[in-house]
Protein backbone atom coordinates (compact mmCIF):
# COMPACT_ATOMS: atom_id res chain seq x y z
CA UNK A 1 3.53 91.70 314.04
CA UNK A 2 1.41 94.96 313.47
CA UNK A 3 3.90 96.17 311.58
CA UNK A 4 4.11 92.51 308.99
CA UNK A 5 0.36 93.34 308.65
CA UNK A 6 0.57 97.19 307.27
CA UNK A 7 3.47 96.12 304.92
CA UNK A 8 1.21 93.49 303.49
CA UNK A 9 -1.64 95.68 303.49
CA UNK A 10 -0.09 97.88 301.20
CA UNK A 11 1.02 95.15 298.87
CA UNK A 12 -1.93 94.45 298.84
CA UNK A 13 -3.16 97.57 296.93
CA UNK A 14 -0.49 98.34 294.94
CA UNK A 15 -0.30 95.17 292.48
CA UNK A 16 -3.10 94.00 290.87
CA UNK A 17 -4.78 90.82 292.07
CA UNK A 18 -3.79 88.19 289.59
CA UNK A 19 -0.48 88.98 290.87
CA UNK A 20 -1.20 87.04 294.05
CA UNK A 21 -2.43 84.06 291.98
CA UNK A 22 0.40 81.51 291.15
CA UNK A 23 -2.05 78.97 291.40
CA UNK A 24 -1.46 76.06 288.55
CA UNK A 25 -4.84 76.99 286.24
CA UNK A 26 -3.65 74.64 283.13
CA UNK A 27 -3.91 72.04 285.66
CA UNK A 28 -7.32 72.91 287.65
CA UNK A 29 -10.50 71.96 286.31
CA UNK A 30 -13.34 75.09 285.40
CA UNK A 31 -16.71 74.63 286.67
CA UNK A 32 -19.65 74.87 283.14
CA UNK A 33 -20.33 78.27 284.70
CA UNK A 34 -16.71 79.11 284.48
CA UNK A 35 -16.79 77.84 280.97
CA UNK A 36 -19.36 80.28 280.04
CA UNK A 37 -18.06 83.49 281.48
CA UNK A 38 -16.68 86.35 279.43
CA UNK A 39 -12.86 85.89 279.28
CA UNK A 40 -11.43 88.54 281.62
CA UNK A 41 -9.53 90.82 279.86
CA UNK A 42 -5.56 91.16 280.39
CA UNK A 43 -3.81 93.64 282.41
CA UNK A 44 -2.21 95.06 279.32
CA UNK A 45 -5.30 95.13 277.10
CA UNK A 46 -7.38 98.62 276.59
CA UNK A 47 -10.70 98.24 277.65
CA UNK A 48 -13.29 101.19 277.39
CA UNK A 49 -14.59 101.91 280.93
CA UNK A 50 -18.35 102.30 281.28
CA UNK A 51 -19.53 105.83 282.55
CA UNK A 52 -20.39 106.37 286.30
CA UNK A 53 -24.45 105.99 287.39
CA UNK A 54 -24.30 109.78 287.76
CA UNK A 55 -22.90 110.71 284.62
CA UNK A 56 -24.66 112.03 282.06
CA UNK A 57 -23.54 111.28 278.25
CA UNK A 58 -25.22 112.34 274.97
CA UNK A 59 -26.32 109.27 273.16
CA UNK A 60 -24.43 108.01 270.32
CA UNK A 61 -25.66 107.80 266.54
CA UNK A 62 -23.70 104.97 264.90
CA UNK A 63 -24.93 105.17 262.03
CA UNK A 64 -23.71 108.77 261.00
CA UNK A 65 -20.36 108.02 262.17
CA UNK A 66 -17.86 107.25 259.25
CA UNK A 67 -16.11 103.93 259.60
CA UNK A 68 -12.40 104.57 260.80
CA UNK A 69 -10.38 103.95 257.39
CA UNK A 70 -7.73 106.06 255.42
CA UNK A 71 -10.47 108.72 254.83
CA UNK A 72 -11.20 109.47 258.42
CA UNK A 73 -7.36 109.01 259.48
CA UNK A 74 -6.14 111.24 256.66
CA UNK A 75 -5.63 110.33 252.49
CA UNK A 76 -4.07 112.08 249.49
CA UNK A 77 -5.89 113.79 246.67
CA UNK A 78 -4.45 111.34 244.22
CA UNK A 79 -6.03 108.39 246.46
CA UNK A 80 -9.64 110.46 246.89
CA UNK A 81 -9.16 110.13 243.11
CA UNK A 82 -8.51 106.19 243.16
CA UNK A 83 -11.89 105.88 245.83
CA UNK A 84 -14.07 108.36 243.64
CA UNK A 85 -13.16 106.70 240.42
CA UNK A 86 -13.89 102.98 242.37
CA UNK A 87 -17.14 104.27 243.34
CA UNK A 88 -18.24 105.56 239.91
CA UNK A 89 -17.04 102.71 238.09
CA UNK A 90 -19.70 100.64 240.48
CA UNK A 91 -22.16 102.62 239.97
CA UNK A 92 -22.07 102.39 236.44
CA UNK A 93 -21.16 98.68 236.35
CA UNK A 94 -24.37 98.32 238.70
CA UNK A 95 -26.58 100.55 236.86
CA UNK A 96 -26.18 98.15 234.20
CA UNK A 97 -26.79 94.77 235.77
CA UNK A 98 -29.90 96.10 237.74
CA UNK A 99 -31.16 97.83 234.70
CA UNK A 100 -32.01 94.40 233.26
CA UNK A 101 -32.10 92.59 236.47
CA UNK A 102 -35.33 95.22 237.31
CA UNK A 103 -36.81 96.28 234.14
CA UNK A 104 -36.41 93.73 231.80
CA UNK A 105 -39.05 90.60 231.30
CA UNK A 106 -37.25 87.61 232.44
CA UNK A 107 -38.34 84.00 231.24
CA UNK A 108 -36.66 80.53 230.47
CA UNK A 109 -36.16 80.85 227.01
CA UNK A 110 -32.83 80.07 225.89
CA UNK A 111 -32.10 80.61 222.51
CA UNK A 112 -33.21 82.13 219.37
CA UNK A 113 -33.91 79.17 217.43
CA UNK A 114 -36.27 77.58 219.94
CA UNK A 115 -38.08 81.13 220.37
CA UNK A 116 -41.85 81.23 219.15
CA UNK A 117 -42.38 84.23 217.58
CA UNK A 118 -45.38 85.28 219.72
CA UNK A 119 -42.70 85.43 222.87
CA UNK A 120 -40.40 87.72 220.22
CA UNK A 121 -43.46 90.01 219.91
CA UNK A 122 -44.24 90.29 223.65
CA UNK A 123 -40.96 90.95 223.92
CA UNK A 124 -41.04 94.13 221.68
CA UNK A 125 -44.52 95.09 223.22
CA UNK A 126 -43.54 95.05 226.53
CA UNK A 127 -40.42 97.55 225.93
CA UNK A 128 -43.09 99.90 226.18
CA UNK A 129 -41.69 102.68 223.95
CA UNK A 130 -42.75 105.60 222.29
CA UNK A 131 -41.32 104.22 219.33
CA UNK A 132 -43.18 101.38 217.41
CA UNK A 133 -41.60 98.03 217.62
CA UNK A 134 -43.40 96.29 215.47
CA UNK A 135 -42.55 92.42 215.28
CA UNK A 136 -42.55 90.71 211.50
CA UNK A 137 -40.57 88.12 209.20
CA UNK A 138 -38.35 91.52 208.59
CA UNK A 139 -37.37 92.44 212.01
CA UNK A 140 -36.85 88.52 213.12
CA UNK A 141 -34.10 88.22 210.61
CA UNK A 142 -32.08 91.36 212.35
CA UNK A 143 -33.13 89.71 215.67
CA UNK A 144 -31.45 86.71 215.00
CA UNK A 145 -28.54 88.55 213.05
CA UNK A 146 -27.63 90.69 216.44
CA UNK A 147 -28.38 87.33 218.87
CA UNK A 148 -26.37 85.01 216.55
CA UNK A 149 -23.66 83.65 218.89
CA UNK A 150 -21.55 83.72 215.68
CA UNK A 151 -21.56 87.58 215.86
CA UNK A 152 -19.33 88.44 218.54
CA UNK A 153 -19.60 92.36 218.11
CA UNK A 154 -22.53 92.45 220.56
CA UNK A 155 -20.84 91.08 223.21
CA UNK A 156 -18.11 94.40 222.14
CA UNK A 157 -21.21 96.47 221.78
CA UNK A 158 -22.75 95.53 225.41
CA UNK A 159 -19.17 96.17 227.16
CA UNK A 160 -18.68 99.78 225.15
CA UNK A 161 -22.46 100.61 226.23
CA UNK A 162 -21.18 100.92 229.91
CA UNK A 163 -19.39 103.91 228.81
CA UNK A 164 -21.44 105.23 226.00
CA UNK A 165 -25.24 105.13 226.80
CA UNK A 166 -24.89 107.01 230.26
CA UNK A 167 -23.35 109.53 227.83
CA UNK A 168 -26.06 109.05 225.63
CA UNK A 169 -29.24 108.43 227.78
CA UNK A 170 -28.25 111.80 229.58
CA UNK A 171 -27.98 113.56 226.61
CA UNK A 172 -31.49 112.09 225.09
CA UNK A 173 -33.69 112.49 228.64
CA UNK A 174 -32.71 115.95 228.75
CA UNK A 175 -33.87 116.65 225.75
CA UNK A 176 -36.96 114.83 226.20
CA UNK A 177 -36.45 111.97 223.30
CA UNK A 178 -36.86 108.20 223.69
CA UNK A 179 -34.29 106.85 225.38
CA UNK A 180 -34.18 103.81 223.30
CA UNK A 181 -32.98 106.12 220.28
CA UNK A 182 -29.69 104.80 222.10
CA UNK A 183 -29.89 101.94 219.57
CA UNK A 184 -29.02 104.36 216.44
CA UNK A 185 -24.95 104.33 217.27
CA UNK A 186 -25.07 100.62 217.32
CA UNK A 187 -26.34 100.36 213.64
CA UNK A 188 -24.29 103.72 212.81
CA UNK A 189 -20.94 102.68 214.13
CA UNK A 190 -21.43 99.63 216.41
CA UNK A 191 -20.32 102.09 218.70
CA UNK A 192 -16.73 103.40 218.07
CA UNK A 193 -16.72 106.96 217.87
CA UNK A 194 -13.86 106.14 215.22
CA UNK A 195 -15.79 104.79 212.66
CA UNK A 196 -15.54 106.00 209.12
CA UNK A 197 -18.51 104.79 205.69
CA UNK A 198 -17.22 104.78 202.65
CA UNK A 199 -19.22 108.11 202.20
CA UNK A 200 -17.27 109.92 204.42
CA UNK A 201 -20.05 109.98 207.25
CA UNK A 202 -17.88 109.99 210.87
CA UNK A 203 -18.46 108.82 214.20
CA UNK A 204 -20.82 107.75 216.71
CA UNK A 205 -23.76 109.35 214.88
CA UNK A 206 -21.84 108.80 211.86
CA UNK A 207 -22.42 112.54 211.00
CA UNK A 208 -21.34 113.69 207.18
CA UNK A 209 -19.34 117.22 207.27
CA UNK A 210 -21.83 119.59 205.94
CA UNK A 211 -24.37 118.15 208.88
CA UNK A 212 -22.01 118.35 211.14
CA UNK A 213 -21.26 121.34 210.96
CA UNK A 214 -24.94 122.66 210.23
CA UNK A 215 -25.36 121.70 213.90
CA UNK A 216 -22.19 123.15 215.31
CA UNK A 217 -19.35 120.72 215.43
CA UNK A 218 -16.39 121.37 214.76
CA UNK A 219 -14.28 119.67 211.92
CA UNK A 220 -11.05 120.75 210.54
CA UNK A 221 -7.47 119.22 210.49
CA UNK A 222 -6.82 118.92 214.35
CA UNK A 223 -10.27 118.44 215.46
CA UNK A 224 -13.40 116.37 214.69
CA UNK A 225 -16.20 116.29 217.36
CA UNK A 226 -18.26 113.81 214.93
CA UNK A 227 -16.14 111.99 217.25
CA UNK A 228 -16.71 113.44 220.65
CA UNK A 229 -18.97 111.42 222.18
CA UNK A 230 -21.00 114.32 224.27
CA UNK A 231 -20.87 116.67 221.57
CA UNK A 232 -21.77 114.80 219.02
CA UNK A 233 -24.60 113.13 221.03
CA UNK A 234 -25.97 116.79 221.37
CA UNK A 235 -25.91 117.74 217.83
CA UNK A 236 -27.72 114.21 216.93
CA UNK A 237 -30.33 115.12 219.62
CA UNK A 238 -31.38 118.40 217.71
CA UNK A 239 -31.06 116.56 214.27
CA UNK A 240 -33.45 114.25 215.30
CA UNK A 241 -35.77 116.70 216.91
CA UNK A 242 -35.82 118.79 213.83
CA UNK A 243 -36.75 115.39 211.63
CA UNK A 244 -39.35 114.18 214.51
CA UNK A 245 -41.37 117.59 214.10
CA UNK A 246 -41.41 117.25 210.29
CA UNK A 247 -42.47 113.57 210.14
CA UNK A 248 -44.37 113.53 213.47
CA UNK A 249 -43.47 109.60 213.43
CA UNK A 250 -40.50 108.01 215.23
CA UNK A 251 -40.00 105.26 212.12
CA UNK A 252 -40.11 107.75 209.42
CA UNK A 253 -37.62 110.09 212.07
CA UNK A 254 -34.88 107.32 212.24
CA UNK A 255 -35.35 106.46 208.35
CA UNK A 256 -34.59 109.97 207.61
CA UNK A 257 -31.82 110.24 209.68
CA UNK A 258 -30.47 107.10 207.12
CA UNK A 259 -31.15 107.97 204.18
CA UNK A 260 -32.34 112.12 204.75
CA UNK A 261 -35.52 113.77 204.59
CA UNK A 262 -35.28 113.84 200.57
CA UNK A 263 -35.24 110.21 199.97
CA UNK A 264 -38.28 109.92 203.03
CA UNK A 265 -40.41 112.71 201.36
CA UNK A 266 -39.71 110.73 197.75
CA UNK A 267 -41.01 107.90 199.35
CA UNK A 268 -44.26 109.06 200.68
CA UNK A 269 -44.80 110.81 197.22
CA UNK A 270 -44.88 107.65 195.17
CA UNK A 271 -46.46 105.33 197.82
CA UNK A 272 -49.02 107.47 198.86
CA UNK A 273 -48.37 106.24 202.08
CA UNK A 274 -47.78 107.82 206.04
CA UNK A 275 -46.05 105.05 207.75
CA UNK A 276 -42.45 103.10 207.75
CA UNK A 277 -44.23 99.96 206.64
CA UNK A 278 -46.37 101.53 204.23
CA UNK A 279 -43.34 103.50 202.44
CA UNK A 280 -41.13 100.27 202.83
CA UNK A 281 -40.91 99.33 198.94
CA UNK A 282 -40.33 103.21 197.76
CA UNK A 283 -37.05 103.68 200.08
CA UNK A 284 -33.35 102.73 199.24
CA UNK A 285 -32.71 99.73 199.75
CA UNK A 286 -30.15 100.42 202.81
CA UNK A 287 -33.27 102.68 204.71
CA UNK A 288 -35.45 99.82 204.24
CA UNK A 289 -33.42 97.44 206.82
CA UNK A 290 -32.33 100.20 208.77
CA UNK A 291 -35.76 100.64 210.70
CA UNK A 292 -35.88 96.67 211.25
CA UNK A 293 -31.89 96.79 212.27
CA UNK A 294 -33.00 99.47 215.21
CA UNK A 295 -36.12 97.52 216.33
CA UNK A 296 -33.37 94.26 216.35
CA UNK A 297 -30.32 96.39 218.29
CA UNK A 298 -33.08 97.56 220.70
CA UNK A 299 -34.47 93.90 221.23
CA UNK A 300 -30.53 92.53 221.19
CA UNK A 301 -29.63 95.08 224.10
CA UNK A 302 -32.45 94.60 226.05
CA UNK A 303 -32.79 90.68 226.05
CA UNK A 304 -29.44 89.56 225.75
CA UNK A 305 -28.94 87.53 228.88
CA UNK A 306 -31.59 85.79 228.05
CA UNK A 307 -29.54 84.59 224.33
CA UNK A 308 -26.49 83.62 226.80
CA UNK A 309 -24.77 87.14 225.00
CA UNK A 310 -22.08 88.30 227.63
CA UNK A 311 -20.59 92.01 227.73
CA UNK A 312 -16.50 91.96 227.37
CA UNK A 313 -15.38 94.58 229.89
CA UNK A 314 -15.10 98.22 228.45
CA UNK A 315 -11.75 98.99 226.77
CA UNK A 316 -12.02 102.49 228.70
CA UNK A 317 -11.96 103.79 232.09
CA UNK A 318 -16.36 103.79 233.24
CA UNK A 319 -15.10 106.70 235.52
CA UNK A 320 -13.87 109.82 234.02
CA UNK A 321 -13.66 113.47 234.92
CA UNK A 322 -13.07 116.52 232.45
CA UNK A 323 -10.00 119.33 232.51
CA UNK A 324 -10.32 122.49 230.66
CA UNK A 325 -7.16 123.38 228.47
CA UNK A 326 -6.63 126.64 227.51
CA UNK A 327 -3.21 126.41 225.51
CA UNK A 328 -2.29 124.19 223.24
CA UNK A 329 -1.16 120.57 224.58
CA UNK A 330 0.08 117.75 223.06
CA UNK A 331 -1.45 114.51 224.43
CA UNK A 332 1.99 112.63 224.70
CA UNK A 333 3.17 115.49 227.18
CA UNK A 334 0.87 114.08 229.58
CA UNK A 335 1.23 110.60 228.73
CA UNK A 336 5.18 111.50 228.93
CA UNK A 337 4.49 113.14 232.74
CA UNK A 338 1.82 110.81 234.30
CA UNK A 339 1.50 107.20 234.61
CA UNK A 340 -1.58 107.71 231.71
CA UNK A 341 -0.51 105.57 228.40
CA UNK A 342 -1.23 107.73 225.65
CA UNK A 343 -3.61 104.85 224.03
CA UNK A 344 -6.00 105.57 226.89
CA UNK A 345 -5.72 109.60 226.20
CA UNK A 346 -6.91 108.79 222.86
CA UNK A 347 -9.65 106.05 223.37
CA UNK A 348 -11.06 109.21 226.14
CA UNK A 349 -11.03 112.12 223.65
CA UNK A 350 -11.30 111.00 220.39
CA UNK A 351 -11.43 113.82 218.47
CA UNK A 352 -8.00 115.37 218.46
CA UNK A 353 -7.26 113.82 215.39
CA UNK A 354 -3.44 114.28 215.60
CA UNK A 355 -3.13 114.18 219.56
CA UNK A 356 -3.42 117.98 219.42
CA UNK A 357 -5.41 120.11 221.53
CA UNK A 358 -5.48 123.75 219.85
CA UNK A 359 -6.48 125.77 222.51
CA UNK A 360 -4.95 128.74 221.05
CA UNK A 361 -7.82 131.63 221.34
CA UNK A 362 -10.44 128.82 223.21
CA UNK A 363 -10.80 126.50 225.66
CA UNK A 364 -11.37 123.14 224.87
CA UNK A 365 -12.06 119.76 226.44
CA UNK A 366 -10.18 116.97 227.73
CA UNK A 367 -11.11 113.67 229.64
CA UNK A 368 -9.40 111.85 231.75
CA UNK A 369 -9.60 108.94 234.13
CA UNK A 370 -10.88 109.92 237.44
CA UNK A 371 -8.04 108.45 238.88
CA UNK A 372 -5.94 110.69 237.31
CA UNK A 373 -7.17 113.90 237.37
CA UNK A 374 -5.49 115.09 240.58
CA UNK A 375 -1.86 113.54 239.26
CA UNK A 376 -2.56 115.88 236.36
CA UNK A 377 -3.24 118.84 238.68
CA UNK A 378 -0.49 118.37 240.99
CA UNK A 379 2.04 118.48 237.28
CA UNK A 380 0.27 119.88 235.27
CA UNK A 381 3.03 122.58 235.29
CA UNK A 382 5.61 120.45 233.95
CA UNK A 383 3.22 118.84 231.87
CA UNK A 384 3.01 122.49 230.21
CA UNK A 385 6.48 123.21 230.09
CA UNK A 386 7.07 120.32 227.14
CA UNK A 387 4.73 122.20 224.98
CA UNK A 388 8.49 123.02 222.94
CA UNK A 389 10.01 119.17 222.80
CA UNK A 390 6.23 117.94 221.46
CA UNK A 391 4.52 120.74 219.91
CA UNK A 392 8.18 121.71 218.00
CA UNK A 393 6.81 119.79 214.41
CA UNK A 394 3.62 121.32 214.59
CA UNK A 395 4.24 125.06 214.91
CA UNK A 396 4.43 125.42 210.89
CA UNK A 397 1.21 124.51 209.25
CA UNK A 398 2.84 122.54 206.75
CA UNK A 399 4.28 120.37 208.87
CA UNK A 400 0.96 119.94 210.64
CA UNK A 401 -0.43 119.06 207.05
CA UNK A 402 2.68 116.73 206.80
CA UNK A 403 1.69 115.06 210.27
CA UNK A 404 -1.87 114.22 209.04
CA UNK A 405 -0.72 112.79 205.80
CA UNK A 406 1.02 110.43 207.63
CA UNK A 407 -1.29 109.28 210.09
CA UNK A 408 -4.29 108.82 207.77
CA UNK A 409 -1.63 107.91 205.31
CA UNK A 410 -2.69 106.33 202.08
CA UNK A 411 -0.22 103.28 202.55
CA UNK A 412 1.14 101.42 205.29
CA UNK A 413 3.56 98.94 205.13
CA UNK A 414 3.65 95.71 207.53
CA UNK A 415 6.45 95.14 209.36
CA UNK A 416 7.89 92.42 211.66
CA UNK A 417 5.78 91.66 214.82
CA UNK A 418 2.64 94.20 213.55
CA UNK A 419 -0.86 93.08 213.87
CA UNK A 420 -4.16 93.89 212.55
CA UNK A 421 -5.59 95.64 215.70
CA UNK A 422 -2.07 96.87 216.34
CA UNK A 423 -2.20 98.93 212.83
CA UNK A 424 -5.68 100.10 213.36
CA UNK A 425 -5.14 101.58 216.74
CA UNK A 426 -2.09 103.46 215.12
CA UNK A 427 -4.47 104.93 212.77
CA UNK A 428 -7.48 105.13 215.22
CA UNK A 429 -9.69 103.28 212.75
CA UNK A 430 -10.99 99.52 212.72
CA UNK A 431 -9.65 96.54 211.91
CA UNK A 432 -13.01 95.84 210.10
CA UNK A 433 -12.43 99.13 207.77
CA UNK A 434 -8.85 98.05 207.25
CA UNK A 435 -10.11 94.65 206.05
CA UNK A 436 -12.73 96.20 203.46
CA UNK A 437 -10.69 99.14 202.49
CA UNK A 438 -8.02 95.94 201.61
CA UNK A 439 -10.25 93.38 201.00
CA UNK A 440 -8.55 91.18 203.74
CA UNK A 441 -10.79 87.66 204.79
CA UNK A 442 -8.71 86.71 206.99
CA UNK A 443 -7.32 89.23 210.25
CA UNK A 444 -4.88 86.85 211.45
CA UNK A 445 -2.88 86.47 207.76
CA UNK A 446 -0.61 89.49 207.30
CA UNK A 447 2.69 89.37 205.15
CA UNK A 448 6.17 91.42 205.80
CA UNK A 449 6.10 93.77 203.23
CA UNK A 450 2.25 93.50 202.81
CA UNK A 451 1.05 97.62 201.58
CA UNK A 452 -2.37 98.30 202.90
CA UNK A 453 -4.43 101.06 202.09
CA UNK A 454 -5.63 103.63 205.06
CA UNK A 455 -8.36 105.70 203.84
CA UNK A 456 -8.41 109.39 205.09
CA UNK A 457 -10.16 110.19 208.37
């Protein structure tokens, strides 16, 4: 008997006690206490143990301890790359919805037609700008031009801002100028750094050569940074500087920036006047709307939402990083190497005209997504390495010269299956420019065999 009792003893503390407890639970009733008791945890099932009465542990701060993802368990470059560019593209997506959410007058008013013209003028006054943004007959007719929900290029215009003015708000608060001089690309271009006048003016800024290169862009056959967004954005920024200290006025600023400080100075002569308004009559006849145009893109941006005007989504990556290249490159030998279409190389760095970056004796730029910028890295040696199979056609200057007559051509011919928008991304120009250069009304309407002219770039 003593012997029955120290063998169940020790069974006893060697299995765990539910093991002793065959008792039919499905079938037994639980007490409302029961029911409101913590679940006992399983024998199998980790369970953090609570520290002894006389142990002493340093407390805990929660909220400086990173969550317990890929990051903290381990990640690639390529995928800090993918979270980076996901954060940025946030930011910048949410910089622009809280920009107007916070700091732009918010009413009922729906549409243009059914807005007095005293709430267009509060409007304007409480933008608050250095600038004057004056409200008159003039200025309502560009309002309603750049709210009319027949002209869908501001809804193109909002969703290429989210990549642009960050570009261009940087570049102006740095140098001190009124941010809203962000509104001068949208009358210049309607903001594609592509964009070509009939006068030959380029760009963003729509810069002519000789002013370009007065404020230190470059422009030859391979490279135009009329078109480079930053750069050009820089050399605009002293331009208008230089005009603001001569004119000491913000209106007669922009209108020479139209029309030059020739025209402005004509103006004042044979007016006898010292304001926009008061010169109005004596400018050409493009200057004179141009003023009213910037006080309507200014108004457009600003109070959209309240016109029901929608942004499309940017047709480029919002989060980009830059690479320096120091030898020359051919954008299709990345393209060719990295999951990076070659479209998207040239939408990012616009102003290798022929896909060519000639970094023979200097470094130069180029922009990527963020998400690719470590994929480049990690090949960037065999991206190098195809600088023969790419680069091959362009080693003699006349077959570089040969290269750029084709691809600002003078004729193009349609073939099956080509569209509008497919032709003008080809040539990196607009459908809009194809359809004046050709006096096209209609996009949709192009023959086989149809020869359209492509003006040079």
């Amino acid at each position: 008997m003593k012997k029955l009792l120290t063998i169940l003893l020790l069974l006893a503390v060697a299995l765990p006690a539910t093991a002793f407890d065959r008792s039919p639970r499905t079938k037994k009733k639980r007490s409302k206490k029961a029911k409101t008791e913590a679940v006992a945890p399983q024998p199998d099932t980790l369970v953090a143990t609570p520290p002894k009465a006389d142990t002493v542990t340093a407390p805990v701060k929660t909220d400086t301890l990173p969550p317990v993802n890929d990051i903290t368990l381990g990640f690639s470059a390529e995928q800090a790359d993918s979270l980076v560019a996901a954060w940025r593209e946030r930011q910048r997506q949410d910089a622009f919805s809280e920009f107007f959410k916070h700091y732009i007058l918010d009413d009922s008013t729906e549409v243009a037609d059914t807005t007095p013209d005293s709430l267009y003028a509060r409007r304007l006054f409480e933008l608050a700008s250095p600038i004057q943004l004056p409200y008159n007959n003039i200025v309502k007719g560009y309002i309603h031009r750049y709210i009319d929900p027949r002209y869908k290029t501001i809804s193109r215009i909002l969703g290429m801002s989210q990549y642009y003015f960050p570009i261009i708000e940087s570049a102006l608060l740095r140098e001190e100028l009124p941010v809203e001089l962000r509104a001068l690309p949208i009358i210049e271009s309607a903001l594609s750094p592509t964009a070509v006048s009939p006068m030959g003016a380029v760009g963003l800024w729509q810069f002519m050569p000789t002013t370009a290169k007065s404020y230190g862009l470059e422009v030859n056959s391979l490279v135009d940074e009329r078109r480079d967004p930053v750069r050009s954005t820089e050399a605009a920024c002293r331009y208008l500087k230089d005009l603001y200290s001569i004119y000491n006025d913000w209106t007669l600023a922009i209108a020479a920036y139209n029309c030059g400080p020739g025209n402005v100075n004509k103006a004042i002569a044979r007016s006898g006047g010292k304001t926009f308004w008061e010169i109005y009559d004596y400018l050409p006849r493009e200057t004179r709307g141009y003023v009213p145009a910037f006080i309507g893109a200014t108004y457009a941006y600003a109070y959209h939402q309240l016109h029901a005007i929608e942004p499309t989504e940017a047709p480029v990556p919002l989060s980009v990083d830059t690479i320096r290249i120091n030898r020359l490159m051919h954008l299709e030998q990345i393209s060719s190497t990295i999951d990076l279409p070659v479209e998207t190389l040239r939408l990012l760095n616009p102003q290798y005209k022929l896909d060519i970056i000639p970094a023979t004796n200097k470094t130069y730029t180029l922009v990527l997504p963020q998400r690719n910028v470590m994929e480049y890295i990690a090949h960037e040696p065999e991206i190098q390495a195809k600088d023969s199979m790419y680069l091959k056609e362009y080693i003699n200057p006349a077959n570089i010269d040969k290269k750029r007559q084709e691809r600002s051509g003078s004729i193009y011919v349609v073939k099956k299956g080509d569209t509008l928008g497919a032709i003008a991304r080809k040539f990196r120009v607009t459908t809009s420019q194809i359809m004046r250069w050709n006096n096209i009304k209609n996009a949709n309407k192009l023959r086989i065999g149809q020869r359209l002219r492509i003006e040079g770039r």
